[in-house]
Protein backbone atom coordinates (compact mmCIF):
# COMPACT_ATOMS: atom_id res chain seq x y z
CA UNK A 1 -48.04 19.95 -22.15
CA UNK A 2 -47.02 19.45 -18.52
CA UNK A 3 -43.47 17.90 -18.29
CA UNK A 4 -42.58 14.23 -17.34
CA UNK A 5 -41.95 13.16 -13.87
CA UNK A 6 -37.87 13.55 -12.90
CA UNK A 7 -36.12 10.12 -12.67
CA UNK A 8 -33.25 8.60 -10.99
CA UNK A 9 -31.40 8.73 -14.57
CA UNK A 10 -32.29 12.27 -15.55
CA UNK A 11 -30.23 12.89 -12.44
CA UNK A 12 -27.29 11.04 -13.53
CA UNK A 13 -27.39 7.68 -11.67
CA UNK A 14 -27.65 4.67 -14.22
CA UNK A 15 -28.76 1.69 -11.59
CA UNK A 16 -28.96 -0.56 -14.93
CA UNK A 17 -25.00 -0.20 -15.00
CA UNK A 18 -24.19 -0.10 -11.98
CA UNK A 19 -26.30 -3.91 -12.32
CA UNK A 20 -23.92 -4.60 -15.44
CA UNK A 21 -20.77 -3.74 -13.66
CA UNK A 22 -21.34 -5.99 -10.55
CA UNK A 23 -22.05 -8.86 -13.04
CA UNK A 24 -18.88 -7.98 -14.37
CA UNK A 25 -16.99 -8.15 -11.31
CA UNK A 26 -17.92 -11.30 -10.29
CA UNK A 27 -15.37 -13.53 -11.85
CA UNK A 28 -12.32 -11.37 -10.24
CA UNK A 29 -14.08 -11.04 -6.90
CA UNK A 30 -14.39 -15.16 -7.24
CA UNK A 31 -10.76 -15.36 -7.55
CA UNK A 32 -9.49 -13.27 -4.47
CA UNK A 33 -12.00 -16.22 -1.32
CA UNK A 34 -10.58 -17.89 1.29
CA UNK A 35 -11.97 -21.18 2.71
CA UNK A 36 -13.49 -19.20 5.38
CA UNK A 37 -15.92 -16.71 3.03
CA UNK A 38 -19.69 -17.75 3.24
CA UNK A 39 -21.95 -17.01 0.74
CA UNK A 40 -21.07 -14.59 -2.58
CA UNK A 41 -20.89 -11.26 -4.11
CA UNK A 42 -24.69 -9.69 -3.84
CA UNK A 43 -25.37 -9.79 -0.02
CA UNK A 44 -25.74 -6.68 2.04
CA UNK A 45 -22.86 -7.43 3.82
CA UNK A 46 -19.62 -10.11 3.62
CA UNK A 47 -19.59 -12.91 5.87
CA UNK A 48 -16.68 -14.77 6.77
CA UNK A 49 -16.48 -17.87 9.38
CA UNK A 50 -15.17 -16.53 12.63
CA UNK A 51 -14.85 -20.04 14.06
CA UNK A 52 -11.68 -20.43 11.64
CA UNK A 53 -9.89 -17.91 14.75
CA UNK A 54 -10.61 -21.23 17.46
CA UNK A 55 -7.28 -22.17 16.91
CA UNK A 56 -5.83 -18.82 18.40
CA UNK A 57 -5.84 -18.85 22.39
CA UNK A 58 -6.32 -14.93 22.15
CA UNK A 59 -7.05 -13.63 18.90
CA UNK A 60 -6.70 -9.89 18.16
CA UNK A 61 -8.56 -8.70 15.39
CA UNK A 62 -6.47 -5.75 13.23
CA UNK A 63 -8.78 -3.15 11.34
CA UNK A 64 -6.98 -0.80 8.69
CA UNK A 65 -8.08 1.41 6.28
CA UNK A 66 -7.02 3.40 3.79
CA UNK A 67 -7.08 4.97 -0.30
CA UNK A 68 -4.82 5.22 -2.98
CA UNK A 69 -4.54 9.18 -3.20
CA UNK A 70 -4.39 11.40 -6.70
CA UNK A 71 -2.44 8.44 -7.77
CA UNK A 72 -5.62 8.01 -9.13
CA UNK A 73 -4.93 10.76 -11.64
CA UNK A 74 -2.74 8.67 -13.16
CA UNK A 75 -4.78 6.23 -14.20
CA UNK A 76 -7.49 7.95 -15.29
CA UNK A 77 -5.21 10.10 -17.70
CA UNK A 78 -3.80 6.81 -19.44
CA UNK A 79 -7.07 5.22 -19.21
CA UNK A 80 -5.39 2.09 -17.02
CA UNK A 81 -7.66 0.88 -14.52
CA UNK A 82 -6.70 -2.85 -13.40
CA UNK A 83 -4.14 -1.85 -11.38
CA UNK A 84 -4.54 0.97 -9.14
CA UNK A 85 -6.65 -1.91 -7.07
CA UNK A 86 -3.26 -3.28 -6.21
CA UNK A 87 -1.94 0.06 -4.83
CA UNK A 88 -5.32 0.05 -2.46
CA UNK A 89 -4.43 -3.46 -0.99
CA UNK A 90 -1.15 -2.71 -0.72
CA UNK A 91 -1.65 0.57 1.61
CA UNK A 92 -4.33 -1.65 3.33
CA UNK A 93 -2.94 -5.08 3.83
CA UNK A 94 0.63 -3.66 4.80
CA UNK A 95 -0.33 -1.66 7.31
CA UNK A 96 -2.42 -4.69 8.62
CA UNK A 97 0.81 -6.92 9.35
CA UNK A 98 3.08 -4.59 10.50
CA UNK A 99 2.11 -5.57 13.91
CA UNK A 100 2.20 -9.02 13.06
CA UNK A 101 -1.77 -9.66 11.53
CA UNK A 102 -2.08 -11.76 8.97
CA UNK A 103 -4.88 -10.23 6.49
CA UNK A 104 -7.73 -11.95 6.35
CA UNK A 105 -10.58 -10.07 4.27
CA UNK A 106 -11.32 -6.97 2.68
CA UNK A 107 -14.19 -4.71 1.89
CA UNK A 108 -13.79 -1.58 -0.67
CA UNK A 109 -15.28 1.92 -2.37
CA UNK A 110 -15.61 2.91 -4.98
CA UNK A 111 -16.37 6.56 -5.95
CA UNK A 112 -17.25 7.21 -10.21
CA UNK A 113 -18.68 10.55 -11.70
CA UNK A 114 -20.31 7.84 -13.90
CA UNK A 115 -20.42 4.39 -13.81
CA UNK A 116 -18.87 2.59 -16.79
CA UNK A 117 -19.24 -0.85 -16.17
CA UNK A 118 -16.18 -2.14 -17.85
CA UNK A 119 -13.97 0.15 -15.75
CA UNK A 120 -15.29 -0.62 -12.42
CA UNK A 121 -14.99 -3.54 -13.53
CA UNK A 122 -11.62 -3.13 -14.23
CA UNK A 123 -10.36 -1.14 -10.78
CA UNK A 124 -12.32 -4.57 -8.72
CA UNK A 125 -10.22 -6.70 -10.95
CA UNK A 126 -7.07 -5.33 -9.47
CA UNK A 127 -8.71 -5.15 -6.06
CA UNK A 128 -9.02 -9.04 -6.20
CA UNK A 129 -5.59 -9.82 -8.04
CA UNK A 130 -4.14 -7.53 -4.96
CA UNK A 131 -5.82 -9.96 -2.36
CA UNK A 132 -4.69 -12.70 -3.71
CA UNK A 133 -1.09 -11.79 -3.79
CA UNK A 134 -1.93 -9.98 0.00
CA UNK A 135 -3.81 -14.19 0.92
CA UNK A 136 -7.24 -12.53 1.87
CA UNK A 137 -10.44 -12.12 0.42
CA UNK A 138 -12.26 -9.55 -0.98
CA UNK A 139 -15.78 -9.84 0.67
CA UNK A 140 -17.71 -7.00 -0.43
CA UNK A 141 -17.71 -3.53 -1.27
CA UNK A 142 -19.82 -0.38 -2.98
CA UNK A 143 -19.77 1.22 -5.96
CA UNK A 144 -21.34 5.26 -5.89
CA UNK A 145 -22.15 7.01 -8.41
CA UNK A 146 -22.33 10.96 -7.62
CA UNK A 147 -23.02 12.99 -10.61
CA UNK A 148 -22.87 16.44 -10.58
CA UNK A 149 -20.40 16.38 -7.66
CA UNK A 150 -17.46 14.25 -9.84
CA UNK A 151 -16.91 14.49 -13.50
CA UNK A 152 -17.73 11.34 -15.45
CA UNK A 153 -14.32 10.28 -15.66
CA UNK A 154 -13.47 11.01 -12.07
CA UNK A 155 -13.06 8.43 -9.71
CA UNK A 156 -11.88 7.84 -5.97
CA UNK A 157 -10.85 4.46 -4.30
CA UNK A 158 -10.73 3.02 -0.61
CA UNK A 159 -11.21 0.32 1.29
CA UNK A 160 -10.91 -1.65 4.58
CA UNK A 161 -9.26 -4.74 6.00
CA UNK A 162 -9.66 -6.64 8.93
CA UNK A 163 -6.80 -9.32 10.32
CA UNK A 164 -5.53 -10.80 13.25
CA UNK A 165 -2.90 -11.93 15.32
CA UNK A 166 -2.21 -13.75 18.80
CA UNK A 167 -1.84 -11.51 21.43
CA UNK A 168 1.23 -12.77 22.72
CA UNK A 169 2.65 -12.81 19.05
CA UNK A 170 1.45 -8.60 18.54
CA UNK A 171 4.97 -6.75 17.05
CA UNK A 172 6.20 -3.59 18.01
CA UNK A 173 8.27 -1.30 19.81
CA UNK A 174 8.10 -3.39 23.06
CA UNK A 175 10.01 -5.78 22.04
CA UNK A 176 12.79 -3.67 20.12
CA UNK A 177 16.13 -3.87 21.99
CA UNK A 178 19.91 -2.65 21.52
CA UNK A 179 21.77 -4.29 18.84
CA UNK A 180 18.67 -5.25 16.26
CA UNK A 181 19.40 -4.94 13.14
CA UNK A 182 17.28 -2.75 10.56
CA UNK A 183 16.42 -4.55 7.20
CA UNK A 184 15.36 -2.57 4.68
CA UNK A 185 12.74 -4.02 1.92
CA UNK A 186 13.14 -2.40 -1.42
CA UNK A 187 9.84 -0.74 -3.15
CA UNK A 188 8.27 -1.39 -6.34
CA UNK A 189 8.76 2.99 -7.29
CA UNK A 190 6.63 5.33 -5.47
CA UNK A 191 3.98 3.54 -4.70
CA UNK A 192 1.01 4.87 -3.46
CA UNK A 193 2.54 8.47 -1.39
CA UNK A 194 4.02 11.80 -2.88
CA UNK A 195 1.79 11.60 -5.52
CA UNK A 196 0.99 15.34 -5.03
CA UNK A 197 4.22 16.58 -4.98
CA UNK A 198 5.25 14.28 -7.97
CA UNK A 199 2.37 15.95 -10.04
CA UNK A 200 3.63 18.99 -9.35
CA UNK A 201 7.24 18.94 -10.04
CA UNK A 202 6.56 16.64 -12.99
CA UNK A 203 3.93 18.23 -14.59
CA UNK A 204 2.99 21.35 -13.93
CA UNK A 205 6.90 22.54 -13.03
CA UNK A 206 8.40 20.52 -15.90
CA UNK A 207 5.44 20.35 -18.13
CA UNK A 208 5.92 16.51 -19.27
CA UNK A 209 3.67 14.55 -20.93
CA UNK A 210 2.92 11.20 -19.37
CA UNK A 211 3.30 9.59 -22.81
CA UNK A 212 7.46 10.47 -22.62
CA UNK A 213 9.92 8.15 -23.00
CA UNK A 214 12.30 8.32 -20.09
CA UNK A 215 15.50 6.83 -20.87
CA UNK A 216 16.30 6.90 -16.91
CA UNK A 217 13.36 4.74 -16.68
CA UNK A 218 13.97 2.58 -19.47
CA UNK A 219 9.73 3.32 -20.21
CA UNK A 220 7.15 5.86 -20.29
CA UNK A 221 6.94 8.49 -17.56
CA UNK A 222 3.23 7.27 -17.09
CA UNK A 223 4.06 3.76 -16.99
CA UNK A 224 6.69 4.31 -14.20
CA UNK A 225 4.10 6.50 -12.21
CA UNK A 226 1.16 3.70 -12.57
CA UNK A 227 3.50 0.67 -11.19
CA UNK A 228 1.70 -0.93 -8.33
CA UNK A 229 2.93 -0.75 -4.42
CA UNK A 230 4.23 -4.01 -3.89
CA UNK A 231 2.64 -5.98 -1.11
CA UNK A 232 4.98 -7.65 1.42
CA UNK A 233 2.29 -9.15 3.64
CA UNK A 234 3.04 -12.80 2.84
CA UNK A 235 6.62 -11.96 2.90
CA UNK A 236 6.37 -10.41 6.64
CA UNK A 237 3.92 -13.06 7.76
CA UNK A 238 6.78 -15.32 6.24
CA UNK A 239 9.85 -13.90 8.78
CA UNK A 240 7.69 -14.19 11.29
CA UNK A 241 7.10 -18.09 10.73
CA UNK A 242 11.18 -18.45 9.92
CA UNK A 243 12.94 -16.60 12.50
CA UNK A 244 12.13 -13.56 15.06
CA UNK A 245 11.40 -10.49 14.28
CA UNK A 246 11.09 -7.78 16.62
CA UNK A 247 8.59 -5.16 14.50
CA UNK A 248 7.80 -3.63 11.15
CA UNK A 249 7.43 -0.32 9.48
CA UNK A 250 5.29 0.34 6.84
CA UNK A 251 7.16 2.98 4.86
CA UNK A 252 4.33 5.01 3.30
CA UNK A 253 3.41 8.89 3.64
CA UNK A 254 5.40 10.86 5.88
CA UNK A 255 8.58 9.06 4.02
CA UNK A 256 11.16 6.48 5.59
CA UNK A 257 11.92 8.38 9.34
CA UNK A 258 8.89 9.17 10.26
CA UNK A 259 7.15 5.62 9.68
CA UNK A 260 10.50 4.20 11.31
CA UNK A 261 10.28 6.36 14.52
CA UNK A 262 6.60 4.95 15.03
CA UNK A 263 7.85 1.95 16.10
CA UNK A 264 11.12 2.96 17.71
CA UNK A 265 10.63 2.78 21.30
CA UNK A 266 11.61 5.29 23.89
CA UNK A 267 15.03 5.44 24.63
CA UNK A 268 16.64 3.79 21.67
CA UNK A 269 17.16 5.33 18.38
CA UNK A 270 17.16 2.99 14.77
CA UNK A 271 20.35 4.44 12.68
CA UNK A 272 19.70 4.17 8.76
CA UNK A 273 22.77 4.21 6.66
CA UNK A 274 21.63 5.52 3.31
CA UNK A 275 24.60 4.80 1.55
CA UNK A 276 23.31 1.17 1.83
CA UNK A 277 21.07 1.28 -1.44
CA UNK A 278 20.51 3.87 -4.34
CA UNK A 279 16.76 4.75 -4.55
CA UNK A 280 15.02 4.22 -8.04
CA UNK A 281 15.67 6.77 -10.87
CA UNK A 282 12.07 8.29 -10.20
CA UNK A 283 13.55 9.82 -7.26
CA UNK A 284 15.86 11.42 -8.79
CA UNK A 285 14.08 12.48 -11.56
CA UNK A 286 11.77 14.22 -8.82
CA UNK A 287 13.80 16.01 -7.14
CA UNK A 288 15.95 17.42 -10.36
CA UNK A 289 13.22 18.59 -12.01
CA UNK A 290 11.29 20.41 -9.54
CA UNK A 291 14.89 21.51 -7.56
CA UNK A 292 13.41 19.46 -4.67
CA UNK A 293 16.09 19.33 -1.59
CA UNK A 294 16.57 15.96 -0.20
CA UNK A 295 14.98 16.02 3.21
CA UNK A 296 11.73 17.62 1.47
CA UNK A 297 11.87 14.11 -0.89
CA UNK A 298 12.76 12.02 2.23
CA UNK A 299 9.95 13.40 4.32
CA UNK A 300 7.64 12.67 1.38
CA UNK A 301 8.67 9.87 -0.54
CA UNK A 302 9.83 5.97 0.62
CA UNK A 303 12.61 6.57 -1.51
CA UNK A 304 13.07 3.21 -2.59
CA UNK A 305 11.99 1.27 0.52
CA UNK A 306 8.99 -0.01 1.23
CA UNK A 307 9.08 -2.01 4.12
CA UNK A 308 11.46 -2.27 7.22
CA UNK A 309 11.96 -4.86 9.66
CA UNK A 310 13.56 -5.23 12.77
CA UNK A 311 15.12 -8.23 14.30
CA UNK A 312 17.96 -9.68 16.23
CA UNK A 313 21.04 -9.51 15.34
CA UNK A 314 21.52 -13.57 14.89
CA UNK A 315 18.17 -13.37 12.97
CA UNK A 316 19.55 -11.24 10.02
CA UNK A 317 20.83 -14.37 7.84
CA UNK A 318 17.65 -16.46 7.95
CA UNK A 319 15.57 -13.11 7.41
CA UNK A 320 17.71 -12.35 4.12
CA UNK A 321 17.81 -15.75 3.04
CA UNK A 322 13.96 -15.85 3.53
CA UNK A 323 13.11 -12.38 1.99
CA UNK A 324 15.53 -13.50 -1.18
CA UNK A 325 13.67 -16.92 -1.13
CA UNK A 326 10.61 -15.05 -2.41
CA UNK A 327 12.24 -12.55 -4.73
CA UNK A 328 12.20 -9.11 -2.32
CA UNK A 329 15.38 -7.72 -2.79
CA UNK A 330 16.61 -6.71 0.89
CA UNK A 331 19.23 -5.93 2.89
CA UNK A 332 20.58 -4.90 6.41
CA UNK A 333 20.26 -0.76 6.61
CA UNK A 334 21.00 0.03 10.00
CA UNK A 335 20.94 -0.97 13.98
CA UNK A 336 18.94 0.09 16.81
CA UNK A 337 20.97 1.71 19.34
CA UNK A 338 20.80 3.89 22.68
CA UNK A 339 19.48 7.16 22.28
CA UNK A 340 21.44 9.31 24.78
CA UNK A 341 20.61 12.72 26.01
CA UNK A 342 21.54 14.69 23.19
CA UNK A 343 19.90 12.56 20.58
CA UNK A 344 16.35 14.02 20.05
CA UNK A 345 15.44 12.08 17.10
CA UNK A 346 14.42 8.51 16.94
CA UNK A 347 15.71 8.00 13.91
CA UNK A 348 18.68 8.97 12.62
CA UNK A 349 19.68 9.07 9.17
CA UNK A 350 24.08 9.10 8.12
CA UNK A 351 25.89 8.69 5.19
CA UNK A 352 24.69 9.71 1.46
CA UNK A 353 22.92 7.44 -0.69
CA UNK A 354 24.92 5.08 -2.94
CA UNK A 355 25.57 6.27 -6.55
């Protein structure tokens, strides 16, 4: 008896839930519009009015993109899947308005071993919750399914975002001068970065579970490793509209420095007191239990800031009072001085960290 002819399901792709999951979707997808979205979820592509940008005498559109790294481990260990969305707007939207953009739509990707339509449904759920908190709308997006290359309980996450800004308004290191101040935003935990190294040292070096209670943490190891990024997008776009501000750093892989020096013009050097704040216990907890040395966890991890801006000096109180306004806990964490012939680096961290 001859066998039957191969199908699309014999090889592993199930378009019948992929169907299920969009339908799913819908309702969260829905909730993260703006006025300027046309049409719905379903199209081949996301349209959004462009005329909305007439008001801008020279509009600059912003493109970022980005993924959420093996913190994606994480939640498919605990079997928690509405939030690691948030962590993918975060590391999209926040790179968006560090030179001033505000957000305006996203699109995103989604990568399963298998598609289980209650968890995709899940991850888009915290993909629209994200861009709602980030003011933009989720347009569009894909969902893959790759058997045979992923396992069926593998998944990836990225996505893009598109903003803008007017040109004359574009932050950044051109506009950074002698005497700014350095405000420091504080993160949610790690965030989205490290995750590699925190894997390591936490579980392979230490061997814990992700079900231990930390008393440090005052919660599960797993539930401090899952927190979302925060999103400061409305928060930046809210400095700018309150007083001036000079630039912003995105503090993400790379660690605190090296996002700081991106925007530090040549020249001048930004001076970070670290004795200004005491990172979260994670950190800590990192870098005792795999006998990490400091400048390997500052070089990898934001270390309990995610967000930086610069502004004058006579723009620090109305930037404070703002930030505080809507419940970021900030403060000033350094200056912006000369960098003279000996100073290499353009970014300088002194002190230790407060205990």
């Amino acid at each position: 008896m001859p066998e039957s002819g191969s199908t699309y399901a014999a090889a592993g792709v199930d378009i019948e839930a992929g169907d299920r999951a969009v339908e799913l979707m819908k309702e969260w997808v829905k909730k993260a519009s703006r006025p300027e979205v046309v049409g719905g979820l379903g199209g081949f592509a996301g349209l959004f009015d462009a005329s909305a940008l007439a008001r801008y005498q020279r509009p600059l559109l912003a493109s970022a993109t980005d993924g959420v790294g093996t913190k994606v481990d994480i939640a498919r260990r605990m079997g928690v899947y509405d939030t690691i969305g948030r962590d993918l707007v975060g590391m999209v939207v926040d790179d968006l308005v560090v030179c001033g953009a505000e957000p305006l739509f996203m699109t995103d990707y989604i990568c399963v071993g298998k598609v289980y339509p209650e968890r995709v449904a899940a991850i888009v759920k915290g993909i629209a919750e994200g861009c709602t908190l980030a003011g933009c709308a989720l347009v569009g997006g894909e969902t893959a399914e790759h058997p045979g290359l992923l396992g069926a309980d593998d998944f990836d996450v990225a996505g893009a975002g598109t903003g803008v800004v007017e040109a004359d308004r574009v932050l950044g290191a051109d506009r950074i001068r002698t005497g700014d101040a350095v405000i420091a935003m504080a993160s949610s935990g790690l965030h989205s970065n490290g995750y590699s190294l925190v894997r390591h040292v936490l579980f392979d070096r230490a061997g814990w579970a992700l079900d231990r209670e930390v008393p440090e943490l005052g919660r599960t190891l797993g539930e401090e490793l899952l927190e979302p990024t925060r999103i400061y997008s409305l928060d930046c776009l809210a400095l700018t509209r309150t007083t001036e501000v000079h630039a912003f750093s995105h503090i993400t892989g790379g660690g605190l420095a090296n996002n700081l020096a991106r925007v530090i013009p040549e020249g001048l050097r930004a001076v970070v007191d670290r004795s200004t704040w005491t990172p979260g216990a994670i950190f800590e907890l990192v870098g005792q239990a795999g006998s990490v040395e400091r400048l390997e966890l500052e070089k990898t991890l934001n270390m309990g800031v995610g967000m930086m801006a610069v502004v004058p000096a006579d723009s620090v109180d109305v930037a404070l009072t703002t930030l505080a306004d809507r419940g970021v806990e900030a403060w000033v964490s350094g200056e912006i001085t000369e960098r003279t012939g000996g100073d290499a680096e353009a970014v300088a961290l002194t002190g230790d960290h407060a205990s």
